[in-house]
PDB file of N, CA and C in Angstrom:
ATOM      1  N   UNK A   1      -8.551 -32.306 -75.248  1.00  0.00           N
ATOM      2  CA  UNK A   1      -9.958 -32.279 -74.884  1.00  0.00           C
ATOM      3  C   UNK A   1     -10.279 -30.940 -74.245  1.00  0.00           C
ATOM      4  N   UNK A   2     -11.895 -30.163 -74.470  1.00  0.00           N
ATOM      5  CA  UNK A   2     -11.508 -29.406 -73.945  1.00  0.00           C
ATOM      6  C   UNK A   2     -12.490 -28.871 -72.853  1.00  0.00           C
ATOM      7  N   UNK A   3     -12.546 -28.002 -72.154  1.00  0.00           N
ATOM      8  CA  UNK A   3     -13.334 -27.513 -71.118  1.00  0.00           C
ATOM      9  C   UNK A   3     -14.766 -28.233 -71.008  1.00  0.00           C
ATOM     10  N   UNK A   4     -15.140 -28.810 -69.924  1.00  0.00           N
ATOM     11  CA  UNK A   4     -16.769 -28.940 -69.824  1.00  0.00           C
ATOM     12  C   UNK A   4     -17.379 -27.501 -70.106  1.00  0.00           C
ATOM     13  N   UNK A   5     -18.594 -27.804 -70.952  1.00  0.00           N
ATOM     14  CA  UNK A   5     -19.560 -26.499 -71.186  1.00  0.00           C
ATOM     15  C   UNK A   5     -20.875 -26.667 -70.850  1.00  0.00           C
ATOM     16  N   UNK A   6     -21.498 -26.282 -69.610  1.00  0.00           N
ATOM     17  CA  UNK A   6     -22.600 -25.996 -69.173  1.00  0.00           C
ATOM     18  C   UNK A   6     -23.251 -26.408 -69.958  1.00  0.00           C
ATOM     19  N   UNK A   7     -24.599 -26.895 -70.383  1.00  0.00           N
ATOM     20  CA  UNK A   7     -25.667 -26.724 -70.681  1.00  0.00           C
ATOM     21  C   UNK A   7     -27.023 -27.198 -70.557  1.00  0.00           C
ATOM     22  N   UNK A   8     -28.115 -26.690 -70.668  1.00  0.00           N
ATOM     23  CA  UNK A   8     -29.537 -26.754 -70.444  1.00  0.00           C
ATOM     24  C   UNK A   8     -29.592 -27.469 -68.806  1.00  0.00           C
ATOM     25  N   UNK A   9     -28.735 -26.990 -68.058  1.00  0.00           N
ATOM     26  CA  UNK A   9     -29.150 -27.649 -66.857  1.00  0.00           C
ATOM     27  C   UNK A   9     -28.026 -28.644 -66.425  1.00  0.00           C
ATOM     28  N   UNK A  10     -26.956 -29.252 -67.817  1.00  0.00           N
ATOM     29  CA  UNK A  10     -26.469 -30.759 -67.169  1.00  0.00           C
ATOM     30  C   UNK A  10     -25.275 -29.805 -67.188  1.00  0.00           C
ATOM     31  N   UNK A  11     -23.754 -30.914 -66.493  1.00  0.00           N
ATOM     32  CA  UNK A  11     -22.736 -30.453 -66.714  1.00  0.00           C
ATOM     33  C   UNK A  11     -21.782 -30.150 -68.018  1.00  0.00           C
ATOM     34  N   UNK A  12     -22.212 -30.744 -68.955  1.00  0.00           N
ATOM     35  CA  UNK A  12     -22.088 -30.580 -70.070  1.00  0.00           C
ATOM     36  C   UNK A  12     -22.902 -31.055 -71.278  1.00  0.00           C
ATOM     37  N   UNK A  13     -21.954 -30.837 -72.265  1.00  0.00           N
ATOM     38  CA  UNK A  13     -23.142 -31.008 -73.613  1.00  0.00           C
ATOM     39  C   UNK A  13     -23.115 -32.402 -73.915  1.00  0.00           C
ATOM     40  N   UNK A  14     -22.409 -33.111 -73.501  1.00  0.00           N
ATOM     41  CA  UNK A  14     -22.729 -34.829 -73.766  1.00  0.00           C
ATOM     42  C   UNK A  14     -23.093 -34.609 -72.682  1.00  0.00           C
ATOM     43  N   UNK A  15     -23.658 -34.738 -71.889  1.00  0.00           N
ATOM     44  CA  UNK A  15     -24.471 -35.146 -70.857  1.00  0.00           C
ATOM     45  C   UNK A  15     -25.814 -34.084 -71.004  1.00  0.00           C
ATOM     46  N   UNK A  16     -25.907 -33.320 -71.649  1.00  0.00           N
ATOM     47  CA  UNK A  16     -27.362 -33.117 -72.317  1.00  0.00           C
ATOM     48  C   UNK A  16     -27.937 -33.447 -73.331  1.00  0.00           C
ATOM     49  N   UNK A  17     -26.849 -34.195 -74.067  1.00  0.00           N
ATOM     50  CA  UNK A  17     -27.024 -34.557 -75.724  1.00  0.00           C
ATOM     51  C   UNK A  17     -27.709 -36.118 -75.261  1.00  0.00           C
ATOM     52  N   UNK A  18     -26.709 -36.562 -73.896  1.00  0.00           N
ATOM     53  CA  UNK A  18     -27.134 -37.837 -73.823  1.00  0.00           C
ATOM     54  C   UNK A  18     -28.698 -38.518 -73.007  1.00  0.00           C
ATOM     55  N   UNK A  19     -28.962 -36.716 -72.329  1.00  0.00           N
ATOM     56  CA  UNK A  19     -30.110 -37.087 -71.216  1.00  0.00           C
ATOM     57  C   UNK A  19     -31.221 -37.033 -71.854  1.00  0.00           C
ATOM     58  N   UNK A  20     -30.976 -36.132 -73.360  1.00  0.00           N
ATOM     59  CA  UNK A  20     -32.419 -35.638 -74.405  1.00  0.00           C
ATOM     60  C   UNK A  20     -32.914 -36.821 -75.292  1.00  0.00           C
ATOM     61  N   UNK A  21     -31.224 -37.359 -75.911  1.00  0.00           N
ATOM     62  CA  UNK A  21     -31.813 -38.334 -76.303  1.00  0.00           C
ATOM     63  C   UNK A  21     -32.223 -40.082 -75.271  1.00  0.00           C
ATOM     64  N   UNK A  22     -32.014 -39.871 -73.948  1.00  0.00           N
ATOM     65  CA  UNK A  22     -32.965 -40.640 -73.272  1.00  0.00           C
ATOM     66  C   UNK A  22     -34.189 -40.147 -73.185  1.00  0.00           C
ATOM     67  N   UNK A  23     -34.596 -39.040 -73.257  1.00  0.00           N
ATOM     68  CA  UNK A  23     -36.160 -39.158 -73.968  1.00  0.00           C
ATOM     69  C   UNK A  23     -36.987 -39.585 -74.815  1.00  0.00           C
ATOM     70  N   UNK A  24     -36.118 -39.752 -75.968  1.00  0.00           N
ATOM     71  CA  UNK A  24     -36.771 -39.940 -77.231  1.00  0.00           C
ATOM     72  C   UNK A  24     -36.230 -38.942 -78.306  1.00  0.00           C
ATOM     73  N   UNK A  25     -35.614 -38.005 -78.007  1.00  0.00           N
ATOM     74  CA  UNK A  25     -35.520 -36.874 -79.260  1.00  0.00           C
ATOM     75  C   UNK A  25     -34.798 -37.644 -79.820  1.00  0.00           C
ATOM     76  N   UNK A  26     -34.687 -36.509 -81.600  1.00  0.00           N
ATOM     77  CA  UNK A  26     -34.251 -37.134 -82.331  1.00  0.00           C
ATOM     78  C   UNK A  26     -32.865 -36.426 -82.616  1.00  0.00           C
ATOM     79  N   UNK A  27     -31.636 -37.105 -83.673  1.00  0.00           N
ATOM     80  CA  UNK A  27     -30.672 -35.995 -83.406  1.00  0.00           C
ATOM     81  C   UNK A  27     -30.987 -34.867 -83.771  1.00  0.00           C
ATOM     82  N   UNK A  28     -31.623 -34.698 -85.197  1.00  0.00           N
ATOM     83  CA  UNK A  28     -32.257 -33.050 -85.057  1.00  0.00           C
ATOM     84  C   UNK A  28     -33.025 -32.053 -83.865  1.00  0.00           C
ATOM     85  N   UNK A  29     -33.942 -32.644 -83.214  1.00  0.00           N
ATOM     86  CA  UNK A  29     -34.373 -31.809 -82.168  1.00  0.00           C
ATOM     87  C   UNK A  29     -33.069 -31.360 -81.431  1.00  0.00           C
ATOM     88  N   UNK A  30     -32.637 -32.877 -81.029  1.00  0.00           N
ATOM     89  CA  UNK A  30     -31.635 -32.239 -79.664  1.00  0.00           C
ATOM     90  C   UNK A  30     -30.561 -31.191 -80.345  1.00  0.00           C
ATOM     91  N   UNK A  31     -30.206 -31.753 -81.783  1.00  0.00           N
ATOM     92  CA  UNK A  31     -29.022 -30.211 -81.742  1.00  0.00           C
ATOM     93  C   UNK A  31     -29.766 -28.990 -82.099  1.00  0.00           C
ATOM     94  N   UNK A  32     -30.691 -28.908 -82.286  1.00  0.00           N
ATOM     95  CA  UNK A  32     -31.814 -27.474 -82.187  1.00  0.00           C
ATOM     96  C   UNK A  32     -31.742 -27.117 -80.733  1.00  0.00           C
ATOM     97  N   UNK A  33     -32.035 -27.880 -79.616  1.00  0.00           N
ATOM     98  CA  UNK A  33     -32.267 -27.372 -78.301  1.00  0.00           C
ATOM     99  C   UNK A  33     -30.891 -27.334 -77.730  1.00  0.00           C
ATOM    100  N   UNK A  34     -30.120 -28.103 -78.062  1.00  0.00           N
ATOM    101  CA  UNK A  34     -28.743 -27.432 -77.709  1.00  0.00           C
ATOM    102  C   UNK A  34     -27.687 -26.507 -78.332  1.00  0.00           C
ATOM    103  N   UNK A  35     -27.967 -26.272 -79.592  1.00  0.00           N
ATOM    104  CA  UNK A  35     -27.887 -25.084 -80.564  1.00  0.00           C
ATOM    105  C   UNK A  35     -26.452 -25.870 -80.894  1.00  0.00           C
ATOM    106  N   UNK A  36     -26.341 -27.129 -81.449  1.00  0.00           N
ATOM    107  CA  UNK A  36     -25.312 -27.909 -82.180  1.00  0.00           C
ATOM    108  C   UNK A  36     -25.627 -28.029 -83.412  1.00  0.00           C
ATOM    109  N   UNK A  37     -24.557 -28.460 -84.568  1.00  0.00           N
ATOM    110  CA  UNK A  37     -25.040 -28.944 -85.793  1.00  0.00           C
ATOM    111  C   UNK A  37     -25.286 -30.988 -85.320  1.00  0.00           C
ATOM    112  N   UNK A  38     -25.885 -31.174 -85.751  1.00  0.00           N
ATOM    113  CA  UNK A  38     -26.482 -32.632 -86.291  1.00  0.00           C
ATOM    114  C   UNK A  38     -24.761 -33.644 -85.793  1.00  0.00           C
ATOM    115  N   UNK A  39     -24.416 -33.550 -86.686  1.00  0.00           N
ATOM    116  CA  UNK A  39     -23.068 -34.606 -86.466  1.00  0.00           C
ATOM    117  C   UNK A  39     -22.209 -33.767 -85.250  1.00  0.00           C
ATOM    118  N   UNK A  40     -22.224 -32.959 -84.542  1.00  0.00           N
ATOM    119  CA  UNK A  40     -21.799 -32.737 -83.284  1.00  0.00           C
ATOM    120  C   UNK A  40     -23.009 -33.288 -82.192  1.00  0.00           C
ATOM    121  N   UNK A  41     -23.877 -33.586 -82.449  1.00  0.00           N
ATOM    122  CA  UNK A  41     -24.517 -34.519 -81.341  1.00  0.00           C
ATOM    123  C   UNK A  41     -24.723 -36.020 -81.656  1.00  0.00           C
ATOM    124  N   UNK A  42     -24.177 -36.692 -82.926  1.00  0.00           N
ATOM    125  CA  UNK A  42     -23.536 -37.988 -82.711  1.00  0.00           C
ATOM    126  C   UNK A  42     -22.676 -37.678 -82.742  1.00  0.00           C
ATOM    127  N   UNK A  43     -21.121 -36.837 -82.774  1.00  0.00           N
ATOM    128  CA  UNK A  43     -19.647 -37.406 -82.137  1.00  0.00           C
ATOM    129  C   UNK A  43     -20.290 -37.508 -80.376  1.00  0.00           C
ATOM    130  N   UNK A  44     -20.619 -36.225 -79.736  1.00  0.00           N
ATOM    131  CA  UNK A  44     -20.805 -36.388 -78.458  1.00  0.00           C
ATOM    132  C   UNK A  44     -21.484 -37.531 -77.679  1.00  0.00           C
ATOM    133  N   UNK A  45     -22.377 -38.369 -78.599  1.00  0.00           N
ATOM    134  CA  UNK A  45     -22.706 -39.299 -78.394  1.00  0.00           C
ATOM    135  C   UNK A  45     -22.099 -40.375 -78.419  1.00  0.00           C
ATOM    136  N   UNK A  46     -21.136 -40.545 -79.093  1.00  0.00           N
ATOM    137  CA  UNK A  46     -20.061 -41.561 -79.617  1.00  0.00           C
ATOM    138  C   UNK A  46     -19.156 -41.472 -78.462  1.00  0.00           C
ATOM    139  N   UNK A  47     -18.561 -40.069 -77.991  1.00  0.00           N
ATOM    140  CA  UNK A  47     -18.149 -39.774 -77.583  1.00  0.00           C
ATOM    141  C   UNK A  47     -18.618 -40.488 -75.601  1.00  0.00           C
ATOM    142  N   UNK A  48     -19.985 -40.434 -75.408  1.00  0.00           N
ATOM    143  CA  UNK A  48     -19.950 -41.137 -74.476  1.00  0.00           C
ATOM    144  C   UNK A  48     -20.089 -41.985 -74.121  1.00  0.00           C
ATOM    145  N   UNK A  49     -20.187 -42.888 -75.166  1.00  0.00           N
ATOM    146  CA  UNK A  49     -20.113 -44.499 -75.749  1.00  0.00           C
ATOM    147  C   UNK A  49     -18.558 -44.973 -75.398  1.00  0.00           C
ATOM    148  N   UNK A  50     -17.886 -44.583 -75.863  1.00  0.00           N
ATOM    149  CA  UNK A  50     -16.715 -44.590 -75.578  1.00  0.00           C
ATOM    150  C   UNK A  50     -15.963 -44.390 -73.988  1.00  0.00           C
ATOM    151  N   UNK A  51     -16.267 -43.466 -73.010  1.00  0.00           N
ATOM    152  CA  UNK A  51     -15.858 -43.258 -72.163  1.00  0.00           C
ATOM    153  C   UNK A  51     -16.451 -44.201 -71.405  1.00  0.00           C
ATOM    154  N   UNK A  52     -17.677 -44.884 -71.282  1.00  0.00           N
ATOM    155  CA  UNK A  52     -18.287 -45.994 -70.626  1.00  0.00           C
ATOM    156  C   UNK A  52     -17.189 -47.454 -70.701  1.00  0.00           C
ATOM    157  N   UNK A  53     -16.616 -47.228 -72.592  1.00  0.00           N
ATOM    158  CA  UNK A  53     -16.281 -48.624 -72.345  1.00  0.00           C
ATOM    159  C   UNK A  53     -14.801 -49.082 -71.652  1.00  0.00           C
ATOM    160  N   UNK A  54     -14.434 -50.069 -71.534  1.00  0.00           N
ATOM    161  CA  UNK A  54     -12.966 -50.224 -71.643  1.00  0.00           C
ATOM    162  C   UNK A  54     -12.020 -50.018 -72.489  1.00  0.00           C
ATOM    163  N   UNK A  55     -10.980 -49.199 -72.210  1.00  0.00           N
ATOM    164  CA  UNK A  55      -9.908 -48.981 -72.948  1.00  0.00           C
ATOM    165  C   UNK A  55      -9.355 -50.188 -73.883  1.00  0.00           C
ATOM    166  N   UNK A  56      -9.260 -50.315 -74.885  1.00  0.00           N
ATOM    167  CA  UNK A  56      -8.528 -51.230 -76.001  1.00  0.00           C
ATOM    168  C   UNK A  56      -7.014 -51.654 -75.783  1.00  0.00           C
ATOM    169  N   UNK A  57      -6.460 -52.804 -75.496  1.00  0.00           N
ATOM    170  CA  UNK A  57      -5.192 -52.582 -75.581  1.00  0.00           C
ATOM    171  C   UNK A  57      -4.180 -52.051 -76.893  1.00  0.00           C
ATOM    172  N   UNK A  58      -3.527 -51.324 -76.666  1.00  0.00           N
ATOM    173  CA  UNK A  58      -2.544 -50.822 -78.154  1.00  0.00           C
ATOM    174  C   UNK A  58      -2.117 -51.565 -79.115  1.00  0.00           C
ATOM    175  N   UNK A  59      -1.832 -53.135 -78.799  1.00  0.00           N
ATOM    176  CA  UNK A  59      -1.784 -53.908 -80.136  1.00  0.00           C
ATOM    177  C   UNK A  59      -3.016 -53.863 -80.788  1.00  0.00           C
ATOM    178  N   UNK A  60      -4.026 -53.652 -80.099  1.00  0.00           N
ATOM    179  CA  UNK A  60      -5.669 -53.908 -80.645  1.00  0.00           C
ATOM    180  C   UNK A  60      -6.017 -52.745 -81.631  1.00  0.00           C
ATOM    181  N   UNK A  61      -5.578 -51.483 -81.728  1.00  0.00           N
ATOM    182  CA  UNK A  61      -5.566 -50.688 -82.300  1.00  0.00           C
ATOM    183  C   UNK A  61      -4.655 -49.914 -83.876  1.00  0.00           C
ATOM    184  N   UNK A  62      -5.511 -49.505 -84.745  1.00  0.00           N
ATOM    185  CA  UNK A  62      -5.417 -49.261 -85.566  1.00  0.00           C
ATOM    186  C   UNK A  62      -4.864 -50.509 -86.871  1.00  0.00           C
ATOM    187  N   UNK A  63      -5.757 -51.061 -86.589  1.00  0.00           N
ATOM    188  CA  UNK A  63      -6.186 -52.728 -87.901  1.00  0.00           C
ATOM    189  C   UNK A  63      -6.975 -51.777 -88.262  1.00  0.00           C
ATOM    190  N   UNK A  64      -6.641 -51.985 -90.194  1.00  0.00           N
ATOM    191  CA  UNK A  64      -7.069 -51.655 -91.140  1.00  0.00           C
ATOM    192  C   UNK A  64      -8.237 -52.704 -91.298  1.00  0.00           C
ATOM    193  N   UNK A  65      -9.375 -52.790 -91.739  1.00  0.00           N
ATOM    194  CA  UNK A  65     -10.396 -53.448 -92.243  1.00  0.00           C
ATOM    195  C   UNK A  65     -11.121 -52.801 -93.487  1.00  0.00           C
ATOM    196  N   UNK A  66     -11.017 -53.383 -94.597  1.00  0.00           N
ATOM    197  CA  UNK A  66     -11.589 -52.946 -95.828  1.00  0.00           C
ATOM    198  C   UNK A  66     -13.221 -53.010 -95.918  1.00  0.00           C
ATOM    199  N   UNK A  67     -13.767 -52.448 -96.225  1.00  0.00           N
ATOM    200  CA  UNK A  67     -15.497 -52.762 -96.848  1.00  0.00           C
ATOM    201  C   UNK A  67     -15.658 -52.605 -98.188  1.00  0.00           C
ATOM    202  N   UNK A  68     -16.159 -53.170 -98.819  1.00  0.00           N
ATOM    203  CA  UNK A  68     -16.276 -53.002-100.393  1.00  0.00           C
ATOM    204  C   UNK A  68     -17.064 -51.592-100.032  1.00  0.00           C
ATOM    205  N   UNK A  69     -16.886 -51.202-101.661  1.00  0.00           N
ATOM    206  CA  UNK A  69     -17.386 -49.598-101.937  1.00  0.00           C
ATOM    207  C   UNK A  69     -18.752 -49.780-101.993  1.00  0.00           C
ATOM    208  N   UNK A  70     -19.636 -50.944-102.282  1.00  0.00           N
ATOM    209  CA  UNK A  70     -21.363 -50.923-102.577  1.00  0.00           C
ATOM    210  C   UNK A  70     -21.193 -51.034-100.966  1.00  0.00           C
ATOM    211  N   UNK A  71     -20.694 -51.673-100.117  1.00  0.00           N
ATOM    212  CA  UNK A  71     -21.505 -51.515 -98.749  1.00  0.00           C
ATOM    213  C   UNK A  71     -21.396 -49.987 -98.084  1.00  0.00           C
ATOM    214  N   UNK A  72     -20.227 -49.634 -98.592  1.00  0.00           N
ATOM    215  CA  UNK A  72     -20.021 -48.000 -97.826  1.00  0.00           C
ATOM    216  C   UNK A  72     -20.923 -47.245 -98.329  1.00  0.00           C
ATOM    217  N   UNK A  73     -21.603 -47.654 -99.806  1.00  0.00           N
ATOM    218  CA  UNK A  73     -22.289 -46.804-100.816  1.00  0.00           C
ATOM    219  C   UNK A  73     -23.897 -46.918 -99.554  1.00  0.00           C
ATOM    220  N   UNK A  74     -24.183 -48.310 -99.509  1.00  0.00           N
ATOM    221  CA  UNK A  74     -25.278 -48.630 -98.795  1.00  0.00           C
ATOM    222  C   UNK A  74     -25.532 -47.696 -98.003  1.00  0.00           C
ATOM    223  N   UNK A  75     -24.627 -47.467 -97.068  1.00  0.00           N
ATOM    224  CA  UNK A  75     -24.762 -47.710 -95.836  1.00  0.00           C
ATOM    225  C   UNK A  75     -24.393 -45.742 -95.470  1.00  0.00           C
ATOM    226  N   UNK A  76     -23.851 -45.265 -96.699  1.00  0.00           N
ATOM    227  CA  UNK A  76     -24.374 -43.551 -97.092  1.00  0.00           C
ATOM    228  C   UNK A  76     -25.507 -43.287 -96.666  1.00  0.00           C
ATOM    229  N   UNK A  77     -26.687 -43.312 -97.246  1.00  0.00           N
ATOM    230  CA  UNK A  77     -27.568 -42.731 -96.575  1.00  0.00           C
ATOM    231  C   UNK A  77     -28.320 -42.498 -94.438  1.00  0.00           C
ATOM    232  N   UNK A  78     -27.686 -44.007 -94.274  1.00  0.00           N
ATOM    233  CA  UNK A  78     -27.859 -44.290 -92.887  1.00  0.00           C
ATOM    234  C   UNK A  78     -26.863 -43.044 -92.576  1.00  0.00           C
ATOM    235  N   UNK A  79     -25.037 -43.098 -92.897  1.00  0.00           N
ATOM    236  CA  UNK A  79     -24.562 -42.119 -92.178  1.00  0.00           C
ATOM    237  C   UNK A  79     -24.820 -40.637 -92.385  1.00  0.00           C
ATOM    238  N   UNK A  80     -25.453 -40.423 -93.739  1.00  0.00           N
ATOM    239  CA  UNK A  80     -25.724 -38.871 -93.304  1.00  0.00           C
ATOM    240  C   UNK A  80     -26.608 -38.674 -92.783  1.00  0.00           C
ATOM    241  N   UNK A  81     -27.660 -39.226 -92.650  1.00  0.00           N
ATOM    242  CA  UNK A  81     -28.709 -39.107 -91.496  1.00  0.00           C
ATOM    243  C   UNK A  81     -28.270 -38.528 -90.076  1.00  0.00           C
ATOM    244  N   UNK A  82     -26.982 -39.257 -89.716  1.00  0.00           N
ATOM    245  CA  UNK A  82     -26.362 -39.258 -88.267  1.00  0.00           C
ATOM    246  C   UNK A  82     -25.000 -37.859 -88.578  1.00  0.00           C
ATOM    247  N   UNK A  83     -25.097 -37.674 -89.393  1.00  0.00           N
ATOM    248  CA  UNK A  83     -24.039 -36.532 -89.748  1.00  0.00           C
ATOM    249  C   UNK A  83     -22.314 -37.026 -89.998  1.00  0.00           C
ATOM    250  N   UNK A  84     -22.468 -38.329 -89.878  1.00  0.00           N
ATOM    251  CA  UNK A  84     -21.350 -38.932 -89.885  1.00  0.00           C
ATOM    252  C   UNK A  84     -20.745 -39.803 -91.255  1.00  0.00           C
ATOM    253  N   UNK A  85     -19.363 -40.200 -91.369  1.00  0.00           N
ATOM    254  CA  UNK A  85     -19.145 -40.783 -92.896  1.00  0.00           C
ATOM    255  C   UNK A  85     -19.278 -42.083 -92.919  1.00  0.00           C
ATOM    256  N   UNK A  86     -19.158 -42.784 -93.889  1.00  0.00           N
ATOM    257  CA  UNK A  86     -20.388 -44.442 -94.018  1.00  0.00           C
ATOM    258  C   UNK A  86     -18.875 -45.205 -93.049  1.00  0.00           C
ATOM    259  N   UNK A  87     -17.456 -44.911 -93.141  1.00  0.00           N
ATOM    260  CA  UNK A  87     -16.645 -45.698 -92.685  1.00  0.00           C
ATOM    261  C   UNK A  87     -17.271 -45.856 -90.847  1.00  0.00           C
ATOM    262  N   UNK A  88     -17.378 -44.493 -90.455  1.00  0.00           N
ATOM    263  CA  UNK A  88     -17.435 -44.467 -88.724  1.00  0.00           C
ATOM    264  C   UNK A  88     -18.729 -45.163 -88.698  1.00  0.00           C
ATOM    265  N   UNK A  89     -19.534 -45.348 -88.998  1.00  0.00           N
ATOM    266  CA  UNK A  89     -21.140 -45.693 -89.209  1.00  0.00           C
ATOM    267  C   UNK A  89     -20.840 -47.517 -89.550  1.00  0.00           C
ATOM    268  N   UNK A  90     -19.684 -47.664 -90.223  1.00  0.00           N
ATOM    269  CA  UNK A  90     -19.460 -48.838 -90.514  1.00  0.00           C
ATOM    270  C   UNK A  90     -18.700 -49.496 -88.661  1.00  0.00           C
ATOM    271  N   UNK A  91     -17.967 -48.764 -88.629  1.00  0.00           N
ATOM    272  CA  UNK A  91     -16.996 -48.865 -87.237  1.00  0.00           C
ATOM    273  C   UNK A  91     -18.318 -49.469 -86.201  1.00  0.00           C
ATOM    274  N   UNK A  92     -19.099 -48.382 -86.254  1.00  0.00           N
ATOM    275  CA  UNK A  92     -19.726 -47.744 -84.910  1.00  0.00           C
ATOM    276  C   UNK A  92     -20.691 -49.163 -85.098  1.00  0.00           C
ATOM    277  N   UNK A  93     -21.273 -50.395 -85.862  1.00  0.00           N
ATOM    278  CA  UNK A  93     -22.376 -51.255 -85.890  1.00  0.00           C
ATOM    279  C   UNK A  93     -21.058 -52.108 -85.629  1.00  0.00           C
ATOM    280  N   UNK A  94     -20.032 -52.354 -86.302  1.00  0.00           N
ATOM    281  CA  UNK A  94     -18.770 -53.451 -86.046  1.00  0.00           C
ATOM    282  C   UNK A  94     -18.863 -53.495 -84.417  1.00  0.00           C
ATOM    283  N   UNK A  95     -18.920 -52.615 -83.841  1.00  0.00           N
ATOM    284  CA  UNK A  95     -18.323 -52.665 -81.874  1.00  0.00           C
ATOM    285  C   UNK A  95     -19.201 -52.600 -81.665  1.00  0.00           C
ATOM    286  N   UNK A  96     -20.829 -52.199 -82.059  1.00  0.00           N
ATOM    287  CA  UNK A  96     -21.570 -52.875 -80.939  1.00  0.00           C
ATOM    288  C   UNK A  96     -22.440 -54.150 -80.902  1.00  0.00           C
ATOM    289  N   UNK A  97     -22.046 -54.750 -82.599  1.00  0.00           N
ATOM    290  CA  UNK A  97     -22.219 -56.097 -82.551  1.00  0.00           C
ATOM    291  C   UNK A  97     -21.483 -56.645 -81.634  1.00  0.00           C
ATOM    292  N   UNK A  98     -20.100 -56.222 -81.683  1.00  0.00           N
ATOM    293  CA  UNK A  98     -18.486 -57.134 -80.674  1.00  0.00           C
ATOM    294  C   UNK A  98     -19.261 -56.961 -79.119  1.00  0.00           C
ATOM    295  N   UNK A  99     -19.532 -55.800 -79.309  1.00  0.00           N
ATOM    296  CA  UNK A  99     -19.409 -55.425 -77.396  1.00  0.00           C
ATOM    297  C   UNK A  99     -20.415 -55.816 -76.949  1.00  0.00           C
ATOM    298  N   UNK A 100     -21.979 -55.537 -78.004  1.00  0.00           N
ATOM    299  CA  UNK A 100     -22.992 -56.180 -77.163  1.00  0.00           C
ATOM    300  C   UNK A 100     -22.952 -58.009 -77.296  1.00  0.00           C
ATOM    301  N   UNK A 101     -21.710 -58.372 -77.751  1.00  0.00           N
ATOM    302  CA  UNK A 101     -22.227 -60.085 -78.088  1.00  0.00           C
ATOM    303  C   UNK A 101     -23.705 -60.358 -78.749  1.00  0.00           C
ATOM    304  N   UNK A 102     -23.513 -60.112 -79.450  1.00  0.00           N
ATOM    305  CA  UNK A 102     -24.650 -60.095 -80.964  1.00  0.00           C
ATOM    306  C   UNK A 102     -24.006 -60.702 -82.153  1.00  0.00           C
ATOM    307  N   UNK A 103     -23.143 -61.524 -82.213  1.00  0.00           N
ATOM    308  CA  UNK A 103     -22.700 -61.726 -83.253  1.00  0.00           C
ATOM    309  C   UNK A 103     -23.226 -63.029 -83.663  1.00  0.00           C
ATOM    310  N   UNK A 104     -22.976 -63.925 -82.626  1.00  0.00           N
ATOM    311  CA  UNK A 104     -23.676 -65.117 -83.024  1.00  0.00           C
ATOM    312  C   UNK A 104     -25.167 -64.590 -83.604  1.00  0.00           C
ATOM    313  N   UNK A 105     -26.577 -63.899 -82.794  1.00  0.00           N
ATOM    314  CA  UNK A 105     -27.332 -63.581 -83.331  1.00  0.00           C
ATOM    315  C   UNK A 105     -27.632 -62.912 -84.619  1.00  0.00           C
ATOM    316  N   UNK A 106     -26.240 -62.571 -85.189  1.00  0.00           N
ATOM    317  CA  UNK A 106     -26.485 -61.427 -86.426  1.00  0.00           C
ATOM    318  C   UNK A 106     -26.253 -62.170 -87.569  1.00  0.00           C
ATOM    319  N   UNK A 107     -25.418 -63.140 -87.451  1.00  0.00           N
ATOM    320  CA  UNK A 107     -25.036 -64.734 -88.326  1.00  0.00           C
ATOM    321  C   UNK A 107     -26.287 -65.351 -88.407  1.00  0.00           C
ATOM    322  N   UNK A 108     -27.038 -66.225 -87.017  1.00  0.00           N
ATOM    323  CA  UNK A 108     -27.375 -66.904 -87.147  1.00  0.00           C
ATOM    324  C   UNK A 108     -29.125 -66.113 -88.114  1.00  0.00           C
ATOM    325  N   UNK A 109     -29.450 -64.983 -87.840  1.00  0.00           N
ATOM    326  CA  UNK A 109     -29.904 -64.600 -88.464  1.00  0.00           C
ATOM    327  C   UNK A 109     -29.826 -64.529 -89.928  1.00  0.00           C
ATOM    328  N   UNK A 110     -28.620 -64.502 -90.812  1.00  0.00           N
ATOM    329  CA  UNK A 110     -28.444 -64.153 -92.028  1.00  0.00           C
ATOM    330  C   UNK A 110     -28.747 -65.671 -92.159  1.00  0.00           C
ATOM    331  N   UNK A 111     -28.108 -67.044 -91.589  1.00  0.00           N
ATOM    332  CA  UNK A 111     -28.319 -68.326 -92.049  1.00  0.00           C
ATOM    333  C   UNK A 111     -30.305 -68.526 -92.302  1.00  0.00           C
ATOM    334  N   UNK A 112     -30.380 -67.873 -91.190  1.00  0.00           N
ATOM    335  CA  UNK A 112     -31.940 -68.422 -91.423  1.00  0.00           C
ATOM    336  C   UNK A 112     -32.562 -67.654 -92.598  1.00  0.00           C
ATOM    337  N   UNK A 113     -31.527 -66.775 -92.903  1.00  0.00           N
ATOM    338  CA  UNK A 113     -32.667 -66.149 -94.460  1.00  0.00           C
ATOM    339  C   UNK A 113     -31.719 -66.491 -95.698  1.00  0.00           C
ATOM    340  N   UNK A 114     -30.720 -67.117 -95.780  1.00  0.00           N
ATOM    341  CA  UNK A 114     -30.292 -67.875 -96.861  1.00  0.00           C
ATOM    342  C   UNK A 114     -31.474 -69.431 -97.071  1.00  0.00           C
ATOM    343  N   UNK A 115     -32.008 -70.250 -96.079  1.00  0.00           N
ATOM    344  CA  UNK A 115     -32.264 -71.310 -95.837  1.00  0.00           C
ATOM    345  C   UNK A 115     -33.454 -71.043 -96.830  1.00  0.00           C
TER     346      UNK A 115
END
C-alpha cells in the first residue's frame, strides 16, 4: 500500500474521492477534480468500503462462484460505466446485498414479479 497523497484539502485521495462523492458528484466529475482516471475513483471507493468493513475470516476467502456469460454480458455496460470489469461489479452487488441484509428483500421481490 502506498503513501497517503494529499489532496484538495483531505488527507488523501479516498477521502476526497469519498467526501465529493458525498455531495452528489458523479464518478466523472470527481476524477476530473481530482485529476484521476474514472476506475481509479471506484477502486478508491471500493477501497473505502472495504476498510469500514470487517475483516473476512481466511476459510471465507477465495470461493470460486460462477455467473453465466449473459449475466456478465448484462451487467457490462453497468461496469464500464464505473470503470470496472462485470466480475468485480458482480462481487461488489453480491456483498452489499450480504452486508446490507437485503437478501430476503431482493428474493422476496423477484417472487412478487414471478406471481
Amino acid at each position: 500500500m502506498g503513501a497517503r497523497k494529499p489532496c484538495l484539502g483531505y488527507q488523501s485521495r479516498t477521502d476526497a474521492v469519498v467526501a465529493l462523492r458525498a455531495t452528489g458528484l458523479t464518478t466523472r466529475q470527481i476524477a476530473a477534480k481530482v485529476g484521476i482516471a474514472e476506475n481509479t475513483v471506484t477502486a478508491l471507493e471500493h477501497s473505502a468500503g472495504r476498510q469500514t468493513r470487517a475483516p473476512r475470516p481466511a476459510e471465507q476467502l477465495g470461493r470460486t462462484v460462477l455467473f453465466p456469460r449473459d449475466i456478465l454480458d448484462r451487467l457490462g455496460p453497468h461496469a464500464a460505466r464505473r470503470g470496472i470489469h462485470p466480475n468485480s461489479l458482480a462481487r461488489m452487488i453480491v456483498e452489499t446485498v450480504v452486508d446490507d441484509g437485503l437478501i430476503d428483500s431482493v428474493l422476496d421481490d423477484l417472487e412478487h414479479l414471478d406471481a
